[in-house]
C-alpha atoms as a PDB file:
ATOM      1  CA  UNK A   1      41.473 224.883  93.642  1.00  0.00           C
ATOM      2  CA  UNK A   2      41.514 222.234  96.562  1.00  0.00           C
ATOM      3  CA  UNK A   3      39.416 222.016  99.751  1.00  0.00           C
ATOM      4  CA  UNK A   4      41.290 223.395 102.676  1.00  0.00           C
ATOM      5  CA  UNK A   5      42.266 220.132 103.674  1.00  0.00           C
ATOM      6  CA  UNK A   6      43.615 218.967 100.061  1.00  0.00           C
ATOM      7  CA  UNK A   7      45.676 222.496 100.352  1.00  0.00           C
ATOM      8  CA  UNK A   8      47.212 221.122 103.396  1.00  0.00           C
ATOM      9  CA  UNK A   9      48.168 218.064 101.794  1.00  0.00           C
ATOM     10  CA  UNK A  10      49.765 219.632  98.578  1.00  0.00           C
ATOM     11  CA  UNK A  11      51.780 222.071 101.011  1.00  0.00           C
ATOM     12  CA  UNK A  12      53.469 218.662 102.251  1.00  0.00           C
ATOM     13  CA  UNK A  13      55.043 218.747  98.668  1.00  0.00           C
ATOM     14  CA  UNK A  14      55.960 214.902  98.713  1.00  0.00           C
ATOM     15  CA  UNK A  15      55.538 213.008  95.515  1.00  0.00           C
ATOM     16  CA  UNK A  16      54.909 209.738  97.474  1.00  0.00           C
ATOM     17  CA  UNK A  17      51.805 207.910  97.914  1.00  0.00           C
ATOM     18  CA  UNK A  18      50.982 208.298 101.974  1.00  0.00           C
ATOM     19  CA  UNK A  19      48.390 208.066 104.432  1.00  0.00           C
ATOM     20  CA  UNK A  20      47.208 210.490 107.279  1.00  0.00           C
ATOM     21  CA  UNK A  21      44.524 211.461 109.654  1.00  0.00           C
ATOM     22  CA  UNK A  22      42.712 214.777 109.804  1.00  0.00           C
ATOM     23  CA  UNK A  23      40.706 215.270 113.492  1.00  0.00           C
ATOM     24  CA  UNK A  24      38.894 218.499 113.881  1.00  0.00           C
ATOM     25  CA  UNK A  25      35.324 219.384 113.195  1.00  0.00           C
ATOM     26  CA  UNK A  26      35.339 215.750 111.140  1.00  0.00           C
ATOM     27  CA  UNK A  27      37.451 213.179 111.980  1.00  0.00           C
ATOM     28  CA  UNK A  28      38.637 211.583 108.309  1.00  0.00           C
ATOM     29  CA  UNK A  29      40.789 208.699 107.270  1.00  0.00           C
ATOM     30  CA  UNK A  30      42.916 209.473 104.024  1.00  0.00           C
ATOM     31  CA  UNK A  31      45.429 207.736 101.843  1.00  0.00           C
ATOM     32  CA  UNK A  32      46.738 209.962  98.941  1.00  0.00           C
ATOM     33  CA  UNK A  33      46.767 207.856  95.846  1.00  0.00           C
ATOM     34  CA  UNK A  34      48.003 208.354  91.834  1.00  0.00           C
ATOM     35  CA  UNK A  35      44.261 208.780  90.705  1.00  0.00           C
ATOM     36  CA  UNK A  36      40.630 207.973  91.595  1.00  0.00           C
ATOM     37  CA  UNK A  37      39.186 204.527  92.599  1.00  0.00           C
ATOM     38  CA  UNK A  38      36.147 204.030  91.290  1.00  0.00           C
ATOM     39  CA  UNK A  39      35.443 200.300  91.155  1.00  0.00           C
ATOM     40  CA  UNK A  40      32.864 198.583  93.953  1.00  0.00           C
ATOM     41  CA  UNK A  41      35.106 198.110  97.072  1.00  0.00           C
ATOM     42  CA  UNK A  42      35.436 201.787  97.139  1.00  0.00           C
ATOM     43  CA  UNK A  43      31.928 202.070  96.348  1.00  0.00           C
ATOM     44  CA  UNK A  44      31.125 199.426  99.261  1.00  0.00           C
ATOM     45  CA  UNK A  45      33.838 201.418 101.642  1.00  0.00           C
ATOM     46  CA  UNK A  46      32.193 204.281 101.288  1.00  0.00           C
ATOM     47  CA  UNK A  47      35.535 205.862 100.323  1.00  0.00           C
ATOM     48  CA  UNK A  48      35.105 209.230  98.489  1.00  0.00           C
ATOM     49  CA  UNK A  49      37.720 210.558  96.377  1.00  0.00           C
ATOM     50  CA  UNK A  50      39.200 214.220  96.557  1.00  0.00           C
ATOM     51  CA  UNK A  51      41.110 215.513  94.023  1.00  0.00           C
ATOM     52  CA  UNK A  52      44.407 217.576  95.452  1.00  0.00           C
ATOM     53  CA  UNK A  53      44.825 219.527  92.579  1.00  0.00           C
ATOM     54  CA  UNK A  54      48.305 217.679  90.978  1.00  0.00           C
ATOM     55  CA  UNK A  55      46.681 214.897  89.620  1.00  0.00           C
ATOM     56  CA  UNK A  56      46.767 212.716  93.069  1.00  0.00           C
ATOM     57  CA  UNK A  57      43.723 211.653  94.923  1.00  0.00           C
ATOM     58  CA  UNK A  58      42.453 211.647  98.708  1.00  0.00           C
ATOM     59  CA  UNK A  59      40.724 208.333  98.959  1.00  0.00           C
ATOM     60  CA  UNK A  60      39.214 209.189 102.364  1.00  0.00           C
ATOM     61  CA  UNK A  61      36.305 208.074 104.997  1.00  0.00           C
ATOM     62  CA  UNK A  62      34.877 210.313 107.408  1.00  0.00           C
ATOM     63  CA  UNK A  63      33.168 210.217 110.937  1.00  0.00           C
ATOM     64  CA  UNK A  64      31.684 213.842 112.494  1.00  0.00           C
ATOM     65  CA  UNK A  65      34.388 214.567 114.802  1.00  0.00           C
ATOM     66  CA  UNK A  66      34.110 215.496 118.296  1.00  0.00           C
ATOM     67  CA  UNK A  67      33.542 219.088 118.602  1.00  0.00           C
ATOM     68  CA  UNK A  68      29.780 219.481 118.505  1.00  0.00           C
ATOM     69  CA  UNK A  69      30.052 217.352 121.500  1.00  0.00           C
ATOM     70  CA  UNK A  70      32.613 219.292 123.206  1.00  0.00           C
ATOM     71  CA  UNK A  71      30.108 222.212 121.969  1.00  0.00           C
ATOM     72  CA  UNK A  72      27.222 221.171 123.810  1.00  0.00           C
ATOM     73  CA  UNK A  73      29.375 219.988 127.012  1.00  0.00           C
ATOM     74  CA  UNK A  74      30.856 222.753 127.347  1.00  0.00           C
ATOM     75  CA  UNK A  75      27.562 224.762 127.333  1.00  0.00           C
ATOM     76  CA  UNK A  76      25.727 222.261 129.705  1.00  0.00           C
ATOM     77  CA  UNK A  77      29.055 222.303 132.041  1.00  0.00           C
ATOM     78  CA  UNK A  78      28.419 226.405 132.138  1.00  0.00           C
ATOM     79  CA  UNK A  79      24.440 225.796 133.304  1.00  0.00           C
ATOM     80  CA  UNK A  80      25.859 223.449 136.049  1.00  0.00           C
ATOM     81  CA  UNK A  81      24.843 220.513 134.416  1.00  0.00           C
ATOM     82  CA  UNK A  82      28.363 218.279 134.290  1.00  0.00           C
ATOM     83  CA  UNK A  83      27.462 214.975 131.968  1.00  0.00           C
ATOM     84  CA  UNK A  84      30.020 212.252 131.278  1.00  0.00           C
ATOM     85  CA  UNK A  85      30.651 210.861 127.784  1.00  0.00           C
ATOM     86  CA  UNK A  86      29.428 207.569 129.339  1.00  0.00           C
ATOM     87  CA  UNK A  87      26.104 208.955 130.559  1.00  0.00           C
ATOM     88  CA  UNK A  88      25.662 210.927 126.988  1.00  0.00           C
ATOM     89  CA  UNK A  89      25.243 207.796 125.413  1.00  0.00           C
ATOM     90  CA  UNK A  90      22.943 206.350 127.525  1.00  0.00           C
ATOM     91  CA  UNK A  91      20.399 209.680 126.740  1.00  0.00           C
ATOM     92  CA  UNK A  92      17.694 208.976 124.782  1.00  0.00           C
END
């Protein structure tokens, strides 16, 4: 039993080691490895490790994605209140 994600992954059915990019809600950085890394640069990466479910590992990093920005844009664009990205992150 994988997280919906992992799922994804195993559906791809290769055996190889690869990497790939998930966007959506998060934003995360994966490269499917033979097993866990657990040693200090992982550690110091702030990698976690997934399990898939065949023995192979997502060694991943996240960022929050986009979409509770787009969330809030949206809503503010509705109101009549049109922001740019640029003067979002200039808000206090």
């Amino acid at each position: 039993d994988a997280h919906d994600t992992s799922s994804a992954v195993l559906a791809i059915g290769s055996d190889e080691e690869f990497l790939y990019v998930s966007s959506c809600t998060w934003s995360m950085y994966v490269a499917v490895t033979d097993g866990m890394r657990l040693d200090g640069k992982a550690y110091a990466a702030k990698l976690c490790n997934s399990p898939l479910g065949d023995g192979r590992v997502s060694l991943m990093a996240g960022t929050a994605g986009m979409f509770c920005i787009q969330q809030c844009m949206r809503a503010w664009q509705a109101e009549g209140r049109r922001l740019t990205y640029p003067e979002l992150t200039r808000m206090p």
